[in-house]
Protein backbone atom coordinates (compact mmCIF):
# COMPACT_ATOMS: atom_id res chain seq x y z
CA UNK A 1 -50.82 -6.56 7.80
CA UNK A 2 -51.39 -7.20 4.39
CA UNK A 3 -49.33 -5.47 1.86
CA UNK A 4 -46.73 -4.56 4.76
CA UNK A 5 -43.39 -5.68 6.22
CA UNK A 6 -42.16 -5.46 9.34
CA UNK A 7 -38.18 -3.90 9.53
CA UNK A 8 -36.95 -8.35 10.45
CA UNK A 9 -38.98 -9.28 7.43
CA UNK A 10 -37.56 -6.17 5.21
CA UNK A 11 -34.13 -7.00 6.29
CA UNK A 12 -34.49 -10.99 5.86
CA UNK A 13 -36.30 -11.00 2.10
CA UNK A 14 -33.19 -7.96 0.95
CA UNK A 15 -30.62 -9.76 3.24
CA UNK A 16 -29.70 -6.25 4.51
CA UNK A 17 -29.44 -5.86 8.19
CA UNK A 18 -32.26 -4.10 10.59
CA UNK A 19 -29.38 -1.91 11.99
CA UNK A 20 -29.07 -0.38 8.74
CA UNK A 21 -32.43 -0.01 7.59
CA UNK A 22 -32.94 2.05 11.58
CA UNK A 23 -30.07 4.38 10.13
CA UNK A 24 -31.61 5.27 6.70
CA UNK A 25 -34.25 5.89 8.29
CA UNK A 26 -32.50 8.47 10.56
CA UNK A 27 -30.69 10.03 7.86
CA UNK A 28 -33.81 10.50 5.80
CA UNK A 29 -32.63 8.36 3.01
CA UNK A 30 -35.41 4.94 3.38
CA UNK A 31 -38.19 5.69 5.93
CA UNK A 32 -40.79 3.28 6.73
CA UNK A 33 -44.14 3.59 5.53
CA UNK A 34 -45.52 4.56 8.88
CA UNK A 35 -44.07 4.11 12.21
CA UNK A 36 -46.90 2.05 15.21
CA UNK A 37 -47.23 4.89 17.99
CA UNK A 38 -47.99 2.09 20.37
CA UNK A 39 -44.95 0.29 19.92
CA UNK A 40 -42.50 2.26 17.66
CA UNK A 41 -42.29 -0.80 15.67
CA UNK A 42 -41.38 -0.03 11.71
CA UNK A 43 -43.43 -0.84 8.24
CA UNK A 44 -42.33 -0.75 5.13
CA UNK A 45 -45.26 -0.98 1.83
CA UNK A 46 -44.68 -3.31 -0.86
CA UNK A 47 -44.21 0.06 -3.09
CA UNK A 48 -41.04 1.11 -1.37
CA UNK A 49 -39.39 -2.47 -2.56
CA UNK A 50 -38.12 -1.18 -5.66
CA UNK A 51 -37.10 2.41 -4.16
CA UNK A 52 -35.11 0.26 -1.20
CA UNK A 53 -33.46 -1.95 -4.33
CA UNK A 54 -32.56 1.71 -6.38
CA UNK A 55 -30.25 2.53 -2.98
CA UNK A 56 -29.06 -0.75 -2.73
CA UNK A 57 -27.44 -0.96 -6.23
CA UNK A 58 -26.37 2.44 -6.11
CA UNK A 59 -24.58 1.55 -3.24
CA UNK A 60 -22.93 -1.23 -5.01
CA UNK A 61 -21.73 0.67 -8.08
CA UNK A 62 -19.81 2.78 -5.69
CA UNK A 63 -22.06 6.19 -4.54
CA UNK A 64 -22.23 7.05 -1.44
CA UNK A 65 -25.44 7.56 0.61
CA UNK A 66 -25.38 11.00 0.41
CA UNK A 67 -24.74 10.76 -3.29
CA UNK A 68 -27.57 7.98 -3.31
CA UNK A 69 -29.98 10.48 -1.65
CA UNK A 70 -28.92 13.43 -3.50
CA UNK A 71 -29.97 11.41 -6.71
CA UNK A 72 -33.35 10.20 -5.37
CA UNK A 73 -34.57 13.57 -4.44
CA UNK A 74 -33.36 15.09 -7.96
CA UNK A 75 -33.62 12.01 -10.45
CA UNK A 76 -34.30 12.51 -14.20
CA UNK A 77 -32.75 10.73 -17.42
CA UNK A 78 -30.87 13.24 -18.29
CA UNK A 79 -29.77 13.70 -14.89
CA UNK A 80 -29.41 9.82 -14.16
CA UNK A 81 -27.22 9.34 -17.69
CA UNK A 82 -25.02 12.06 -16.74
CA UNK A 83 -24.17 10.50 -12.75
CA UNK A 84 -24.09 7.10 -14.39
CA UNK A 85 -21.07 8.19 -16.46
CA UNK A 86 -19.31 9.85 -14.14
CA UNK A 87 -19.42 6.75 -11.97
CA UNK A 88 -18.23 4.84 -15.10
CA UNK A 89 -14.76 7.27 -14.84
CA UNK A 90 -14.98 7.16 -11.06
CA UNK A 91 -14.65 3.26 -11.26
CA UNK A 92 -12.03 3.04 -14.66
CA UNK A 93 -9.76 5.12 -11.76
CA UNK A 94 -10.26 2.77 -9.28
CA UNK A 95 -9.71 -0.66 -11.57
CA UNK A 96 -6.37 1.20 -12.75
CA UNK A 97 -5.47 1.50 -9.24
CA UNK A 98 -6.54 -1.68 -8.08
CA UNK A 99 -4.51 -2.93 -10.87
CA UNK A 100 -1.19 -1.30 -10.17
CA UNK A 101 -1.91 -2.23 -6.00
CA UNK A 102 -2.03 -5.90 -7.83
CA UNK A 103 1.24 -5.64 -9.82
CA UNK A 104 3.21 -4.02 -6.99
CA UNK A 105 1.87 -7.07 -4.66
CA UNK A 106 2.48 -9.55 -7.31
CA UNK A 107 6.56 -8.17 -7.18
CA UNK A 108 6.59 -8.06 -3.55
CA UNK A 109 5.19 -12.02 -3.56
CA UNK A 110 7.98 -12.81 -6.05
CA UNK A 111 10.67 -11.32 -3.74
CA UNK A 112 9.49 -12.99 -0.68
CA UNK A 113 8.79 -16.53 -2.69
CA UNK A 114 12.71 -16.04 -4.25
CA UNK A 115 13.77 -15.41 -0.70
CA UNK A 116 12.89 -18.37 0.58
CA UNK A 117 15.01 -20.41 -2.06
CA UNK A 118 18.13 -18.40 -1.47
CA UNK A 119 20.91 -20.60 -0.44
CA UNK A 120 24.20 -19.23 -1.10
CA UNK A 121 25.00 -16.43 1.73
CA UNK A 122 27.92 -15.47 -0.11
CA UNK A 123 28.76 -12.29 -2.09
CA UNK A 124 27.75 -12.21 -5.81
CA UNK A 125 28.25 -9.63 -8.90
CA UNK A 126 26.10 -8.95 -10.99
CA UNK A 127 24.44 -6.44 -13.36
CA UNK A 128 21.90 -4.56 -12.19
CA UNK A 129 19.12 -2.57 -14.26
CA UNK A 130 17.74 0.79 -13.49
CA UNK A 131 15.47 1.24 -11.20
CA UNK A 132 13.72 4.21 -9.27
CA UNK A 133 13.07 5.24 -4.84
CA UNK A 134 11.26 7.70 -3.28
CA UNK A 135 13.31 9.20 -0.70
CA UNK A 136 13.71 10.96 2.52
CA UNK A 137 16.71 12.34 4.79
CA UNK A 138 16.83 10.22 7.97
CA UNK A 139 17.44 12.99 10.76
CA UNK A 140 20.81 12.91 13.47
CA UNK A 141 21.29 10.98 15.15
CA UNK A 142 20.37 8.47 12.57
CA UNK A 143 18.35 5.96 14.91
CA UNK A 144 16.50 2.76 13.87
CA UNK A 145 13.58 5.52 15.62
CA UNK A 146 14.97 7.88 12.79
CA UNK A 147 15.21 5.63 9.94
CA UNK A 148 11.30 4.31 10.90
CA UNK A 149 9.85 7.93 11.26
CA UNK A 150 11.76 8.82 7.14
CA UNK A 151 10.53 5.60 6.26
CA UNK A 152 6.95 6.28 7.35
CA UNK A 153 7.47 9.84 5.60
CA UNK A 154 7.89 7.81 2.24
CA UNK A 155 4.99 5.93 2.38
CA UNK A 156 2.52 8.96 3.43
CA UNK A 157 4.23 11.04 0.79
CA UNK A 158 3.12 8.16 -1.81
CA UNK A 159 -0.40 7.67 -0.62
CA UNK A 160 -1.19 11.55 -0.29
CA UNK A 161 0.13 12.18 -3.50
CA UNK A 162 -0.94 8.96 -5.60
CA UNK A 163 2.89 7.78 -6.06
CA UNK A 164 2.74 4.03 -7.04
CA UNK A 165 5.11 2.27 -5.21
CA UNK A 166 6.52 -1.07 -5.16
CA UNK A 167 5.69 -2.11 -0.87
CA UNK A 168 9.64 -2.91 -0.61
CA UNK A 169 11.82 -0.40 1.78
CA UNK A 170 15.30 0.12 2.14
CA UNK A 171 17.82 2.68 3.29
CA UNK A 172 21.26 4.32 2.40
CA UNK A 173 24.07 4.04 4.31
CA UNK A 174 27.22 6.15 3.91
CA UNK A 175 30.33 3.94 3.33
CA UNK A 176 32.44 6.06 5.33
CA UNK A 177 30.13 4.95 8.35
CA UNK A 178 30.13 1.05 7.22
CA UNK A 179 34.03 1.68 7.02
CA UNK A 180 33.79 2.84 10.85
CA UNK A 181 31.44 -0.18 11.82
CA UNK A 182 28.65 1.95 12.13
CA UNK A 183 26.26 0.12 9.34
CA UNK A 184 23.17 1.10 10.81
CA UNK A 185 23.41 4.81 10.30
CA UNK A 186 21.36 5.20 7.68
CA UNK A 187 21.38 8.86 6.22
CA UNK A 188 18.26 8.01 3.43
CA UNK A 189 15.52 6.10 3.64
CA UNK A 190 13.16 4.62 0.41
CA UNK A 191 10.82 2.93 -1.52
CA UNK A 192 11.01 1.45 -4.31
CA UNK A 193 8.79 3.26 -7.21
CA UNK A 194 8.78 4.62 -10.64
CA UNK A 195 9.40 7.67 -12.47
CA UNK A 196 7.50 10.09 -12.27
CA UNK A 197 8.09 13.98 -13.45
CA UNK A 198 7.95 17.05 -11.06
CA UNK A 199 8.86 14.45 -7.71
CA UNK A 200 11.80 16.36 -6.77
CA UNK A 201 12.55 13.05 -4.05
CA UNK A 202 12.44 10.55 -6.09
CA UNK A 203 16.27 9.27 -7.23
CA UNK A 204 17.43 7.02 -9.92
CA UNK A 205 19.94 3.99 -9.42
CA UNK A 206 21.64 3.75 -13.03
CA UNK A 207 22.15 0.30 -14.38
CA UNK A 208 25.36 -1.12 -13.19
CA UNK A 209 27.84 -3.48 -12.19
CA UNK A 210 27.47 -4.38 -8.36
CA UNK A 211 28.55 -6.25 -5.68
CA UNK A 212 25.77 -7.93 -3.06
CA UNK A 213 25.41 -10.18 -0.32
CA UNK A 214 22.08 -11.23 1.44
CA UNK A 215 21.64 -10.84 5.04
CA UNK A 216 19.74 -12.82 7.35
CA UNK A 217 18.50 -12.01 10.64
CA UNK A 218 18.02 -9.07 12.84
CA UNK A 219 19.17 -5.07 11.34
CA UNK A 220 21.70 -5.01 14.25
CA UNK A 221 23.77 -7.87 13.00
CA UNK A 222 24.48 -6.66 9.79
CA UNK A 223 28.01 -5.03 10.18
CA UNK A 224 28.69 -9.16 9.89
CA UNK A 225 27.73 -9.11 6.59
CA UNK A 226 28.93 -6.02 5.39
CA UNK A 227 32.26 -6.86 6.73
CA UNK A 228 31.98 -9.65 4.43
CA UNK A 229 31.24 -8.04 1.12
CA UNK A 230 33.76 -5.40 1.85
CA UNK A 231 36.29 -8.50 2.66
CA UNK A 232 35.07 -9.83 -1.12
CA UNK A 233 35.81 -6.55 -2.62
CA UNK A 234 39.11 -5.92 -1.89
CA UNK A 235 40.44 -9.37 -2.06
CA UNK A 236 38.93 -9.16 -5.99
CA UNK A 237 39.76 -6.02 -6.27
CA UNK A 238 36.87 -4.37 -6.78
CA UNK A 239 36.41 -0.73 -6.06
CA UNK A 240 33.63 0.67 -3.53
CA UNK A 241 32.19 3.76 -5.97
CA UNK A 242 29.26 4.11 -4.06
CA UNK A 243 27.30 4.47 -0.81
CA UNK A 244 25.43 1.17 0.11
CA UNK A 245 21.87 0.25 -0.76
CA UNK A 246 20.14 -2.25 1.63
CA UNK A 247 16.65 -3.44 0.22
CA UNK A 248 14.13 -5.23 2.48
CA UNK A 249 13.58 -8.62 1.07
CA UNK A 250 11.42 -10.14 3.88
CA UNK A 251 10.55 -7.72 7.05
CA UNK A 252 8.20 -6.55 9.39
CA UNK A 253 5.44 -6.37 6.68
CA UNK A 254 5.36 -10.71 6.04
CA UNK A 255 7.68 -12.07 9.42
CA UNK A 256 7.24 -10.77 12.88
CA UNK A 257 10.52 -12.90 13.39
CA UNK A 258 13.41 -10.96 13.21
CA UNK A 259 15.44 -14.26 12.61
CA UNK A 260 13.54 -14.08 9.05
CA UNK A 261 14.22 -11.21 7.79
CA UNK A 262 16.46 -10.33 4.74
CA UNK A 263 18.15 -7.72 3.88
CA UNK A 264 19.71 -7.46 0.12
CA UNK A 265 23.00 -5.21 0.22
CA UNK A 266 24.47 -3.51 -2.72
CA UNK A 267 27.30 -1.47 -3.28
CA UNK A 268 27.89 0.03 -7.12
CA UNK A 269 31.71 -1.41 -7.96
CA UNK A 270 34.11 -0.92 -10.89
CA UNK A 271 37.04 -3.30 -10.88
């Protein structure tokens, strides 16, 4: 028929699948010009090209369909200017979160990338800067099932509530229970994150000296390592003023292997 497409020749010349076009047409947002009785085949007029191409780039600059409809049915300048603007905010919000997402991948790449060149599996002092978690008790009897479920609190607690946060966990463990060969009772589990006023969960590691050792492989082995750095301490004579902080270098998240991960453990010292 002149004039008329079928619903495979609509979807081939907008390169927009038939599937789709059936379900605007069920939710009243793009029906077909008129619908054969014989064979309940679709046809769209030439005319509705440019109304198809209006929900189409809607759709692109973010609205939703029922958005997209809403504005169809009630369009005007004034009232297009005024959406358009608002979409303009809607999508500054999104490229400043997109942008932070970036920077907090782009640290978690350069852990990962420096973890692969470490070498030296040896304790180390050094200076290190403030920095800011998000925290949550980790509940008796102090599991790896209990440290997981405070973990998973963190990160829900950062996505509900917009927290921007780094992707790198760790936990706290009490050096009374590394003392007793207990290192995986954790009693806190984090993120890393930033500042930010009115969190009442969110804690601040001052700048300071330390004392660290990496350790590789699974989370059970680690009362190896700490064993070590406590070993280091004492015979320099460093003093333990602190609980332990173990950050996740390289975990679940980029190595199902177990035998990869890393685990960064600090203890705050003062000789």
């Amino acid at each position: 028929m002149n004039n008329y497409f079928s619903i495979g020749e609509l979807s081939k010349y907008q390169n927009i699948s038939s599937q789709t076009l059936i379900y605007y047409d069920k939710i009243d947002l793009f029906k077909p010009s008129f619908v054969d009785d014989k064979n309940g085949y679709r046809y769209y007029s030439a005319e509705q090209l440019d109304y198809l191409d209006t929900i189409l780039i809607m759709k692109t600059i973010g609205f939703s369909l029922s958005e997209i409809k809403n504005y169809i049915n009630n369009s005007s300048m004034k009232h297009s200017l005024h959406l358009l603007k608002n979409q303009v905010d809607v999508i500054t919000h999104k490229i400043n979160e997109l942008s932070m997402i970036k920077n907090r991948l782009e640290h978690r790449i350069s852990d990962v990338e420096q973890a692969l060149l470490i070498q030296d599996l040896n304790p180390s002092i050094s200076t290190i800067k403030e920095q800011y978690v998000l925290y949550h008790e980790v509940n008796n009897p102090y599991t790896m099932c209990d440290i997981s479920i405070a973990t998973k609190k963190c990160y829900a607690q950062a996505l509900k509530n917009s927290i921007p946060i780094f992707y790198q966990c760790g936990v706290s463990v009490p050096l009374k229970n590394i003392r007793n060969h207990h290192s995986t009772e954790a009693n806190l589990a984090f993120v890393s994150t930033d500042y930010i006023d009115g969190v009442n969960n969110i804690m601040k590691l001052p700048e300071g000296l330390t004392a660290s050792i990496y350790h590789f492989g699974n989370y059970q082995s680690i009362d190896t390592s700490y064993h070590k750095l406590i070993n280091f301490c004492d015979q320099h004579h460093f003093e333990i003023i602190s609980d332990s902080y173990e950050f996740c270098i390289n975990d679940y998240i980029t190595s199902k292997d177990e035998n990869e991960f890393i685990t960064k453990i600090v203890f705050y010292i003062k000789s």
